[in-house]
C-alpha atoms as a PDB file:
ATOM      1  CA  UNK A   1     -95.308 216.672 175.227  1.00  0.00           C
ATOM      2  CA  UNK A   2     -94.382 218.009 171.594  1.00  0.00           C
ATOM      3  CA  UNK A   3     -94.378 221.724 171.260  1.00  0.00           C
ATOM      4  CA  UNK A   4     -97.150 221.205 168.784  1.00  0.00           C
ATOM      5  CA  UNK A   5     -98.805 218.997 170.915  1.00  0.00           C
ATOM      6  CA  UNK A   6     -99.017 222.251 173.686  1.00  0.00           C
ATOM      7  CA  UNK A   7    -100.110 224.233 170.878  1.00  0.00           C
ATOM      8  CA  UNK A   8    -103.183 222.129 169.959  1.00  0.00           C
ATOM      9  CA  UNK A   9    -104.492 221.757 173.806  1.00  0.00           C
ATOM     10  CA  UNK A  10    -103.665 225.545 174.093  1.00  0.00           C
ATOM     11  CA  UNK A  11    -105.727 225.822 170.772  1.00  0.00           C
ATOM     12  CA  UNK A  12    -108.772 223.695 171.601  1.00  0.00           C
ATOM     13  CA  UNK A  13    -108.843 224.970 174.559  1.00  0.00           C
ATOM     14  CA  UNK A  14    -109.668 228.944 173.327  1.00  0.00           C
ATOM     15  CA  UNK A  15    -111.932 227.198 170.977  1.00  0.00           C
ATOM     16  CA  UNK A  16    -113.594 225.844 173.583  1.00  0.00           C
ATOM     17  CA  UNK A  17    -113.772 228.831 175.760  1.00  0.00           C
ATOM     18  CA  UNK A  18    -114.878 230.908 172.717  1.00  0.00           C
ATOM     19  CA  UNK A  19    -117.937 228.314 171.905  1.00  0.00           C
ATOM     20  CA  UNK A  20    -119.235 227.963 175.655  1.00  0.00           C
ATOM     21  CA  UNK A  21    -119.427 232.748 175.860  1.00  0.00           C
ATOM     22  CA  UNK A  22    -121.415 231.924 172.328  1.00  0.00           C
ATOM     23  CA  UNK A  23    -123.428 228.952 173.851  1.00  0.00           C
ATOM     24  CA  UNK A  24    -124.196 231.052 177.232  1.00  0.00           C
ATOM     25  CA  UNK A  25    -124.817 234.091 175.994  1.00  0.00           C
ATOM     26  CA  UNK A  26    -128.566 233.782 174.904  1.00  0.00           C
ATOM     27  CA  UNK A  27    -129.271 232.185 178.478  1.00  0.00           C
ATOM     28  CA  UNK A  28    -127.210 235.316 180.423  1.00  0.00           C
ATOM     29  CA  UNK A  29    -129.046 237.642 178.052  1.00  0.00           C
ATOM     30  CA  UNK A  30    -132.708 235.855 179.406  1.00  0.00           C
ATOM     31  CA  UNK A  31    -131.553 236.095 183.011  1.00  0.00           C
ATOM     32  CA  UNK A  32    -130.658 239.107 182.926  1.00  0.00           C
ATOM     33  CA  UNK A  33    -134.521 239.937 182.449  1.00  0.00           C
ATOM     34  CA  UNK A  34    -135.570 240.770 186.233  1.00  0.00           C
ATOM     35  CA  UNK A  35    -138.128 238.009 187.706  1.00  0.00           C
ATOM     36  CA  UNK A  36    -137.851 235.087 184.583  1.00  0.00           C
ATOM     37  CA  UNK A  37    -134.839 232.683 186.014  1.00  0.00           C
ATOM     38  CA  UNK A  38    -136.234 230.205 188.457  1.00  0.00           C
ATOM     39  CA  UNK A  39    -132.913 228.551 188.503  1.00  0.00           C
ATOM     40  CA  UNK A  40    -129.654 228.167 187.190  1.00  0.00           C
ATOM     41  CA  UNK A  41    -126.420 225.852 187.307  1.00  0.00           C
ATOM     42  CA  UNK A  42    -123.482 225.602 185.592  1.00  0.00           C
ATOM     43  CA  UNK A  43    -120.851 222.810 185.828  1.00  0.00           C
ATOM     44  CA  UNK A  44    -117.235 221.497 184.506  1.00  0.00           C
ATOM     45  CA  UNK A  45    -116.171 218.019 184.402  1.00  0.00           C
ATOM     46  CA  UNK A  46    -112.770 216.388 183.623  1.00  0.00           C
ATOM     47  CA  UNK A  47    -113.359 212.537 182.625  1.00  0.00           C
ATOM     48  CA  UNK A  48    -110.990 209.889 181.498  1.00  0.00           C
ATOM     49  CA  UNK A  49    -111.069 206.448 181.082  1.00  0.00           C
ATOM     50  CA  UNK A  50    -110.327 203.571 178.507  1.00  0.00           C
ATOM     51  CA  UNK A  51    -111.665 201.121 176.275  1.00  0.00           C
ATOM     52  CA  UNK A  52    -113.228 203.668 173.849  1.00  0.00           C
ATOM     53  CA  UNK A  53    -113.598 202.200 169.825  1.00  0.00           C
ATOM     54  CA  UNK A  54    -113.859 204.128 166.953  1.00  0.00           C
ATOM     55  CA  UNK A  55    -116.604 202.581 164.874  1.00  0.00           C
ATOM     56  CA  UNK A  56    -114.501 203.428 161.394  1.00  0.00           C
ATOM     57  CA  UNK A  57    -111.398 201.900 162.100  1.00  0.00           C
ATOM     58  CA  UNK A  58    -112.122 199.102 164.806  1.00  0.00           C
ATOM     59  CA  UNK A  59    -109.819 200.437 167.086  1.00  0.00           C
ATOM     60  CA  UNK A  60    -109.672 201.088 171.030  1.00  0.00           C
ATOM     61  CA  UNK A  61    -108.022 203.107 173.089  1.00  0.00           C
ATOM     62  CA  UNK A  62    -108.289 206.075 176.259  1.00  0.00           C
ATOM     63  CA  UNK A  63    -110.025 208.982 176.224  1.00  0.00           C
ATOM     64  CA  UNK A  64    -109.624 212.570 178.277  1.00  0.00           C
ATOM     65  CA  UNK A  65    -113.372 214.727 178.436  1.00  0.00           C
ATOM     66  CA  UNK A  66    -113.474 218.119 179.293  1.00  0.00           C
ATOM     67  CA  UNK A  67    -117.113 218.818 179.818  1.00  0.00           C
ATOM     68  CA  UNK A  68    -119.041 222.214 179.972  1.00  0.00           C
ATOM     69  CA  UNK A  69    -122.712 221.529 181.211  1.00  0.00           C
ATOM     70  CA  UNK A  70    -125.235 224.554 181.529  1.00  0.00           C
ATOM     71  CA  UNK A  71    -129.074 224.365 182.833  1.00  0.00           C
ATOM     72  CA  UNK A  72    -131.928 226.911 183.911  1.00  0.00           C
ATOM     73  CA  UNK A  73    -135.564 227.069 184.261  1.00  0.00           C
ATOM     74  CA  UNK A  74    -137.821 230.393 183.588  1.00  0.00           C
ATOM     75  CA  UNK A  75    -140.755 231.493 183.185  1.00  0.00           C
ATOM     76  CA  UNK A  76    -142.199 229.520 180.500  1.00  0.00           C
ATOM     77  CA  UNK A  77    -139.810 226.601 180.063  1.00  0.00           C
ATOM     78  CA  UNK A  78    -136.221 225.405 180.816  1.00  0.00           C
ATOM     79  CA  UNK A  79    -132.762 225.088 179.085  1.00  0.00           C
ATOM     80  CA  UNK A  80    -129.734 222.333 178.842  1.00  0.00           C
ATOM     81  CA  UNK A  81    -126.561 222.758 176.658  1.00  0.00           C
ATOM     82  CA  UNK A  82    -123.237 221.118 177.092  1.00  0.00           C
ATOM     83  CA  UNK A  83    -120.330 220.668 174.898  1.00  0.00           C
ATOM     84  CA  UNK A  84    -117.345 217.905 175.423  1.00  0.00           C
ATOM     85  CA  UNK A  85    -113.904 218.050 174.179  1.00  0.00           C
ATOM     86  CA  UNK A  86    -112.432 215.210 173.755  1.00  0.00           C
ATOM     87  CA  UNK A  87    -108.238 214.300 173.671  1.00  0.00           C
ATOM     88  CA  UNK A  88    -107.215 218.427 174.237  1.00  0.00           C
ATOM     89  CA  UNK A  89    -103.888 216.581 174.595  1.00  0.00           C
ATOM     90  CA  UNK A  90    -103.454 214.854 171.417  1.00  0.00           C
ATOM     91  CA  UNK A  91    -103.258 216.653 167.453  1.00  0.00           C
ATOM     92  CA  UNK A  92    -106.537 215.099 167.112  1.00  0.00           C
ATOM     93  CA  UNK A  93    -109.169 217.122 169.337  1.00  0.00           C
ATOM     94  CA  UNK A  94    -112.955 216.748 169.291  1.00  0.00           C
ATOM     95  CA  UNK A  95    -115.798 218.915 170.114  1.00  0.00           C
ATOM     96  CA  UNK A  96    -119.219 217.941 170.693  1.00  0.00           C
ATOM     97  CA  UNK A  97    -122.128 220.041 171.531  1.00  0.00           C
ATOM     98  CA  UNK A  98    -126.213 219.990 172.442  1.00  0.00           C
ATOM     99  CA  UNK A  99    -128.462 222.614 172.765  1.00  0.00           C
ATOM    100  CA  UNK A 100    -131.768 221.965 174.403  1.00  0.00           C
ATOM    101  CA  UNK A 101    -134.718 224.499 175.268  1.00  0.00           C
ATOM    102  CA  UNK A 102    -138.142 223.033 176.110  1.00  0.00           C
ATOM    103  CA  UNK A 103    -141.392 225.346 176.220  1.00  0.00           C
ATOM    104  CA  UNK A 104    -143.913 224.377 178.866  1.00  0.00           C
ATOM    105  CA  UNK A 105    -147.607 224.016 177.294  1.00  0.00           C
ATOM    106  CA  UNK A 106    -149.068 224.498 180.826  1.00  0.00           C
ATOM    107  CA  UNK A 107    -147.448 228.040 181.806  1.00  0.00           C
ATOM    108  CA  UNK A 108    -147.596 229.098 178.140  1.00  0.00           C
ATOM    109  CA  UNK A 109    -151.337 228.314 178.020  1.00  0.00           C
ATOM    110  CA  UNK A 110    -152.083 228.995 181.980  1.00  0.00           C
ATOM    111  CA  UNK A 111    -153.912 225.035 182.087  1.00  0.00           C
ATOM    112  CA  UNK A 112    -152.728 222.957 184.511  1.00  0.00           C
ATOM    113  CA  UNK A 113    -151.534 219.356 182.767  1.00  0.00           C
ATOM    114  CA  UNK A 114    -150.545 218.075 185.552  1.00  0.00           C
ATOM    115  CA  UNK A 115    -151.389 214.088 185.855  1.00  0.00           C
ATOM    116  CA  UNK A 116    -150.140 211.153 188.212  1.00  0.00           C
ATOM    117  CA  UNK A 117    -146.382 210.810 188.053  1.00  0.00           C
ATOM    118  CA  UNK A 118    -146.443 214.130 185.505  1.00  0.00           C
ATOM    119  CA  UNK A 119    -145.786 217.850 186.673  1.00  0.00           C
ATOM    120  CA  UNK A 120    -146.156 219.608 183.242  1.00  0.00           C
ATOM    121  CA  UNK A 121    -145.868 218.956 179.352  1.00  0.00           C
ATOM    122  CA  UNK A 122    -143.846 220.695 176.976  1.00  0.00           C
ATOM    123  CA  UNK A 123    -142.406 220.942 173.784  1.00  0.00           C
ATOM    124  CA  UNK A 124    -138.698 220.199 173.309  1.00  0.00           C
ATOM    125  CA  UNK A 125    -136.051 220.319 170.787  1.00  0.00           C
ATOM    126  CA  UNK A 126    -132.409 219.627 170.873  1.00  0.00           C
ATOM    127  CA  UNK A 127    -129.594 220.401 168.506  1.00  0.00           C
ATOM    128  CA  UNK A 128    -126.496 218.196 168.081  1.00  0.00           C
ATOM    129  CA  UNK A 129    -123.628 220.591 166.714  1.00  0.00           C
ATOM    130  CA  UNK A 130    -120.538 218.270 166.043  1.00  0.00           C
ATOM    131  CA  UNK A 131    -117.690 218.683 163.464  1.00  0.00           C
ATOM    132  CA  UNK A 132    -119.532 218.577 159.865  1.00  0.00           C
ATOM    133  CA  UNK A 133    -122.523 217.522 160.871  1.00  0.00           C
ATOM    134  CA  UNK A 134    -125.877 218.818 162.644  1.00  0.00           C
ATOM    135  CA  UNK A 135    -128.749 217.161 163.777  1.00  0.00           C
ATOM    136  CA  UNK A 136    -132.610 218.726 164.463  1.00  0.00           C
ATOM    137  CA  UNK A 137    -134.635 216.918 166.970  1.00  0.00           C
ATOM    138  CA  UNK A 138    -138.515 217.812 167.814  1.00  0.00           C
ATOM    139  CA  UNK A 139    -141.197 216.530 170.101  1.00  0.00           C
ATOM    140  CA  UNK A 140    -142.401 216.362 173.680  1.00  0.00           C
ATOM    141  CA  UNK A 141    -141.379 216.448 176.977  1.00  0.00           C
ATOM    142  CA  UNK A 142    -142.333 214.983 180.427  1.00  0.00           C
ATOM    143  CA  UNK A 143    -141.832 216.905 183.262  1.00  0.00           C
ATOM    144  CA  UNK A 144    -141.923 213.666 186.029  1.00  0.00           C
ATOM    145  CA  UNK A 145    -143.067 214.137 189.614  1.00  0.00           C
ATOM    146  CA  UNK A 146    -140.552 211.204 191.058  1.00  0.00           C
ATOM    147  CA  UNK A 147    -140.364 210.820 194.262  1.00  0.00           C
ATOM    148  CA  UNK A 148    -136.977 212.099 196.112  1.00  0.00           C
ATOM    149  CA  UNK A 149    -135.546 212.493 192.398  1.00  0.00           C
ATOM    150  CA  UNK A 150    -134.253 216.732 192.092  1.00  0.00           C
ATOM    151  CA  UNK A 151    -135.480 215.891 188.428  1.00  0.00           C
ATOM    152  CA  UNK A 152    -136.537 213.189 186.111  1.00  0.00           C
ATOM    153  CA  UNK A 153    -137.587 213.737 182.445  1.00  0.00           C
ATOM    154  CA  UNK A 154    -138.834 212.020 179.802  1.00  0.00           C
ATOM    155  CA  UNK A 155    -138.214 213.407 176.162  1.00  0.00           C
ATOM    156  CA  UNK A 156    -139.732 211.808 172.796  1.00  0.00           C
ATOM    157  CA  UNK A 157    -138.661 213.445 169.728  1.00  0.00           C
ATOM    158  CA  UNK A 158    -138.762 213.174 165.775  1.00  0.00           C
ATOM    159  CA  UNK A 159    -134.587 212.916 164.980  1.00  0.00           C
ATOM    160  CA  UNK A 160    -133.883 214.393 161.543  1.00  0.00           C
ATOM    161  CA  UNK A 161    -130.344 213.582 160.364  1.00  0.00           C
ATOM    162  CA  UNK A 162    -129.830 216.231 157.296  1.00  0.00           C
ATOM    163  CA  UNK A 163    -127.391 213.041 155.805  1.00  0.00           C
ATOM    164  CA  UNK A 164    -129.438 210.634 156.106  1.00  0.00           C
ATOM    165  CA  UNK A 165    -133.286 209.716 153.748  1.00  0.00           C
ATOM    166  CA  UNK A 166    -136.814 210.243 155.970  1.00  0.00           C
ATOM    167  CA  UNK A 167    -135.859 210.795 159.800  1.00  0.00           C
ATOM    168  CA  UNK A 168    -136.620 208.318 163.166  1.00  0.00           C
ATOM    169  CA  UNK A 169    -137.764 208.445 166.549  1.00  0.00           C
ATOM    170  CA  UNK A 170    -135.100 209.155 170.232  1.00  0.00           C
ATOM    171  CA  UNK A 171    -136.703 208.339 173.403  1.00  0.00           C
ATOM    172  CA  UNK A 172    -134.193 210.495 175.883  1.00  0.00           C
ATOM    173  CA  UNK A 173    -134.801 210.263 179.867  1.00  0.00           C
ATOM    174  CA  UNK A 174    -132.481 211.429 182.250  1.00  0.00           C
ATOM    175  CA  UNK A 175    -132.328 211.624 185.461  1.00  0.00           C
ATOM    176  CA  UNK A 176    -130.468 212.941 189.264  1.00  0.00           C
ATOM    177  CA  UNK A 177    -131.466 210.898 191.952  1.00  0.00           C
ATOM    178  CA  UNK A 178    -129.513 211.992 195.631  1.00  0.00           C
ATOM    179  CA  UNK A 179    -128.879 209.547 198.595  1.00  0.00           C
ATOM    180  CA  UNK A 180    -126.946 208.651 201.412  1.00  0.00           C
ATOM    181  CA  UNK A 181    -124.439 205.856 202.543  1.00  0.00           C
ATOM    182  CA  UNK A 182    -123.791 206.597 206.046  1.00  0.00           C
ATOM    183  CA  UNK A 183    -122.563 210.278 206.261  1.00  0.00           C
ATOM    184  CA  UNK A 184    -121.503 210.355 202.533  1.00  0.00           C
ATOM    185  CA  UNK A 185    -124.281 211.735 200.192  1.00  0.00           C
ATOM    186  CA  UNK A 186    -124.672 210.539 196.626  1.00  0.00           C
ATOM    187  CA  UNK A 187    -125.900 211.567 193.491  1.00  0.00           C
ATOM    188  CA  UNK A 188    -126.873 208.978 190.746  1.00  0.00           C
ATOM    189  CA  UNK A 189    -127.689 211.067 187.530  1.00  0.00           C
ATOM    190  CA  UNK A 190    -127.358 210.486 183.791  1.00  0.00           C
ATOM    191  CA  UNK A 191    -128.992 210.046 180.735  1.00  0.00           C
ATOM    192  CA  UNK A 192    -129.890 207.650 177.838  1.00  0.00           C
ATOM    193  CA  UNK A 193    -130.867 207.684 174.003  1.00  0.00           C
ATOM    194  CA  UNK A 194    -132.873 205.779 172.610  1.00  0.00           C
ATOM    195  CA  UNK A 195    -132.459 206.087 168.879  1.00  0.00           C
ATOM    196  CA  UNK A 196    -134.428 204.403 165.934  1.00  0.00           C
ATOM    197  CA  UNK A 197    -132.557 203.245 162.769  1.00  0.00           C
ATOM    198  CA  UNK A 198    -132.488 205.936 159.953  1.00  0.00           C
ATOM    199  CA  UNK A 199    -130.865 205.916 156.441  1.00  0.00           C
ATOM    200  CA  UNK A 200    -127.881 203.199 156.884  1.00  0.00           C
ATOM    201  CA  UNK A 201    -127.436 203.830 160.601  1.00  0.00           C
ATOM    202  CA  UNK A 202    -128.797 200.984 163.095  1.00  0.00           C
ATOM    203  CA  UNK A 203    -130.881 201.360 165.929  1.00  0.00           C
ATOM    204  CA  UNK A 204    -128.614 202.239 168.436  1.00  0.00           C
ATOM    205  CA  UNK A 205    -129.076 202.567 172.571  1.00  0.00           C
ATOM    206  CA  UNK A 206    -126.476 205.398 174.629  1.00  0.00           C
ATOM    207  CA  UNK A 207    -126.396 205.547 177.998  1.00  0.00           C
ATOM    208  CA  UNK A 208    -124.315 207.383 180.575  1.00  0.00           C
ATOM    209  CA  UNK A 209    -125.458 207.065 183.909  1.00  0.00           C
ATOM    210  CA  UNK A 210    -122.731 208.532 187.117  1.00  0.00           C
ATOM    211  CA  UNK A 211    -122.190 207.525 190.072  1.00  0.00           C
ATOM    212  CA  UNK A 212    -120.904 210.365 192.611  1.00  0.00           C
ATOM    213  CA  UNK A 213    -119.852 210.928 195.359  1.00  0.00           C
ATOM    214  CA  UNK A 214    -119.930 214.599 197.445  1.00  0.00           C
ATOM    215  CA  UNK A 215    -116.369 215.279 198.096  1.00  0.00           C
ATOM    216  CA  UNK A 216    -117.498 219.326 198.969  1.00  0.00           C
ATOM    217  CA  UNK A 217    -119.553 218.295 201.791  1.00  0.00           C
ATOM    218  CA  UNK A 218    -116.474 216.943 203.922  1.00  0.00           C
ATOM    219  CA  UNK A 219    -114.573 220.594 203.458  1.00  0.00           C
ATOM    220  CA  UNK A 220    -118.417 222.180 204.525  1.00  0.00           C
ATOM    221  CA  UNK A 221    -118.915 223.490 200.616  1.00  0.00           C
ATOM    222  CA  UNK A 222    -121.732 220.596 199.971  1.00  0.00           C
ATOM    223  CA  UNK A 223    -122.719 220.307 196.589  1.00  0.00           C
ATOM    224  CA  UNK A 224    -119.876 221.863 194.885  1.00  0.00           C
ATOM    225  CA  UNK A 225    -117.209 219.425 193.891  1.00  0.00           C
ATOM    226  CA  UNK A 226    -118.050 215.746 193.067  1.00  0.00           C
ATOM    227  CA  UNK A 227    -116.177 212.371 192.319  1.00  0.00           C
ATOM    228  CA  UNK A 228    -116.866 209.122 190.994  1.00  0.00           C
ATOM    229  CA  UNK A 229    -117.767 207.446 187.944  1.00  0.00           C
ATOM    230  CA  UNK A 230    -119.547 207.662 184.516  1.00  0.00           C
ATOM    231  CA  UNK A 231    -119.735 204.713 182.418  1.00  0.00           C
ATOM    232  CA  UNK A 232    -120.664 204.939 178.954  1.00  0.00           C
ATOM    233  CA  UNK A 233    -123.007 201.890 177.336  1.00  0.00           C
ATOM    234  CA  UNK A 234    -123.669 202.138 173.527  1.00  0.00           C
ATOM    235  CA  UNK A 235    -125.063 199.886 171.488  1.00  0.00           C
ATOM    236  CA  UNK A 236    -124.322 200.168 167.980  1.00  0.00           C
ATOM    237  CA  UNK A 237    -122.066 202.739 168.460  1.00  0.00           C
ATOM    238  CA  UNK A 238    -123.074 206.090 166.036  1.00  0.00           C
ATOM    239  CA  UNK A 239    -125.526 203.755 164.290  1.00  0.00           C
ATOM    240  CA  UNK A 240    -122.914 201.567 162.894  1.00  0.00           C
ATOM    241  CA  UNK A 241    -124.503 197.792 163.263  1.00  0.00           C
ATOM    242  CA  UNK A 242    -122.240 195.128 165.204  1.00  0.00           C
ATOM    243  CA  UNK A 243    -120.179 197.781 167.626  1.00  0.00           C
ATOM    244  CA  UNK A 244    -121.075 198.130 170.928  1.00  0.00           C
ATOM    245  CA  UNK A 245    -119.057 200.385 173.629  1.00  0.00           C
ATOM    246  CA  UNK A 246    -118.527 199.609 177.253  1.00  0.00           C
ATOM    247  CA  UNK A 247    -116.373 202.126 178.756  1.00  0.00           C
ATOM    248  CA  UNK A 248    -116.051 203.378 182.547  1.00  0.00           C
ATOM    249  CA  UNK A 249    -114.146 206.763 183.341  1.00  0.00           C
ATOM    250  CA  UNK A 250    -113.210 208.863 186.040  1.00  0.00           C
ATOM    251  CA  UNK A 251    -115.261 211.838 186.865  1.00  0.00           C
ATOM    252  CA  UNK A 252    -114.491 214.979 188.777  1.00  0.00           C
ATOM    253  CA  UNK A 253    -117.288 217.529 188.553  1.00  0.00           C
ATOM    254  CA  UNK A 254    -116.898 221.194 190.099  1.00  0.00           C
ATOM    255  CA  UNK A 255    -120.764 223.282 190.302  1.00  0.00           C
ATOM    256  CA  UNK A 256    -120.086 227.005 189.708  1.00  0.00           C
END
C-alpha cells in the first residue's frame, strides 16, 4: 500500500472515531441519568463484497464497510444511529451517517395504544448526514408485537431532501428475527426503504437484510461475535432511474 494510501485509512479512520464520541455522546449523557435506559447495544461490523455501481459513472467494482451501529430504549422513547465508512483503504473514503430518535405517544401521554400486532405508537425522525448533503425525515412509528421477533418496526415518514422541489413519502421496516438450525442459532435482521420519487430522483426501493450466524456461542460468549452475510438490493440506486444494485458481502459483527 502507498504511503499515502496508509495515511488516508489512518486519516478516515480518526475521522471516524472522532464522529462516533460526537454521535454517542448525547445518548451516554441520557444514560447517565439514573433509572431512564431500558437498554442499550452497541456494535461494529467489517463488510466487503463486490459488484457495487456508482450511479454517475456506470461503473462496478468492491467495496470494504466499516460500520458503527448504536441503539437504546428509555423512558419515553428509543434511539438508532450508525455511520459506515466506506473504502478506508483507498484515497477515496466515504462516510455515511443516520440519526434516529423516536418519542413514544403512549408513555409520553400515559394512554395505552396498544392494538393487535401493535405495542405502542410514536413519533420518529431520522437524519441522513452524508458528505454535502443532509436529509430531514418526519412521521410515525410502529412499535410491532411479532411473534418470536426481539423487534420489528414499522416507520412512515415525510422525506424532505433540502436539493430537491416539495418532499415524498419512505416507508422503513426493519427487523431481527433469531432461530435455530440444529445447535447453531441465527439471526435474520435488516432493513428496507421504501422511498417515493422527489425532484428528479426516481422512486427507489433499498434493502439490506443479513443473514448470521452466532460464532460467540461455540467459544460460550453467545451473542457477541457474528458471521454471515448482508446483501444489498436497490432499486434505482440514489434515485437515479434505470440502475439497480445487487450486491452480497461478507459480514463480521462484534456486540460491545
Amino acid at each position: 500500500m502507498k504511503k499515502r494510501s496508509i495515511r488516508s485509512a489512518l486519516s478516515t479512520g480518526f475521522k471516524a472515531l472522532a464522529l462516533a464520541a460526537l454521535l454517542l455522546a448525547p445518548f451516554a449523557a441520557q444514560e447517565a441519568q439514573a433509572g431512564m435506559t431500558l437498554w442499550n447495544e452497541t456494535n461494529i461490523q467489517t463488510l466487503w463484497g463486490g459488484q457495487f455501481k456508482n450511479p454517475y459513472s456506470g461503473t462496478k467494482g468492491t467495496q470494504s464497510t466499516i460500520t458503527i451501529e448504536h441503539a437504546n430504549a428509555w423512558k419515553y422513547g428509543d434511539n438508532f444511529l450508525f455511520f459506515d465508512v466506506t473504502n478506508a483503504e483507498k484515497d477515496k473514503t466515504g462516510i455515511y451517517g443516520e440519526l434516529s430518535p423516536r418519542l413514544s405517544l403512549g408513555k409520553i401521554t400515559g394512554h395505552d395504544l396498544s392494538a393487535p400486532f401493535v405495542k405502542d405508537v410514536l413519533l420518529a425522525g431520522t437524519l441522513e448526514m452524508g458528505q454535502g448533503f443532509r436529509n430531514y425525515l418526519y412521521g410515525v412509528g410502529l412499535s410491532l408485537n411479532l411473534p418470536k421477533f426481539n423487534f420489528a418496526d414499522l416507520n412512515v415518514y415525510v422525506r424532505n431532501d433540502p436539493k430537491q422541489p416539495g418532499s415524498t413519502y419512505q416507508v422503513t421496516p426493519c427487523w431481527q428475527l433469531p432461530f435455530t438450525v440444529g445447535k447453531a442459532n441465527m439471526i435474520f435482521e435488516g432493513f428496507t426503504d421504501i422511498a417515493g420519487s422527489e425532484g428528479n430522483l426516481a422512486f427507489n426501493i433499498d434493502a439490506q437484510p443479513r443473514l448470521l450466524l452466532d460464532l460467540g456461542k461455540f467459544w460460550d460468549a453467545p451473542n457477541s461475535v457474528y458471521f454471515g452475510t448482508e446483501v444489498i438490493y436497490w432499486h434505482n440506486k440514489y434515485g437515479v432511474s434505470g440502475v439497480n444494485e445487487f450486491a452480497p458481502q461478507a459480514m463480521l459483527k462484534f456486540v460491545m
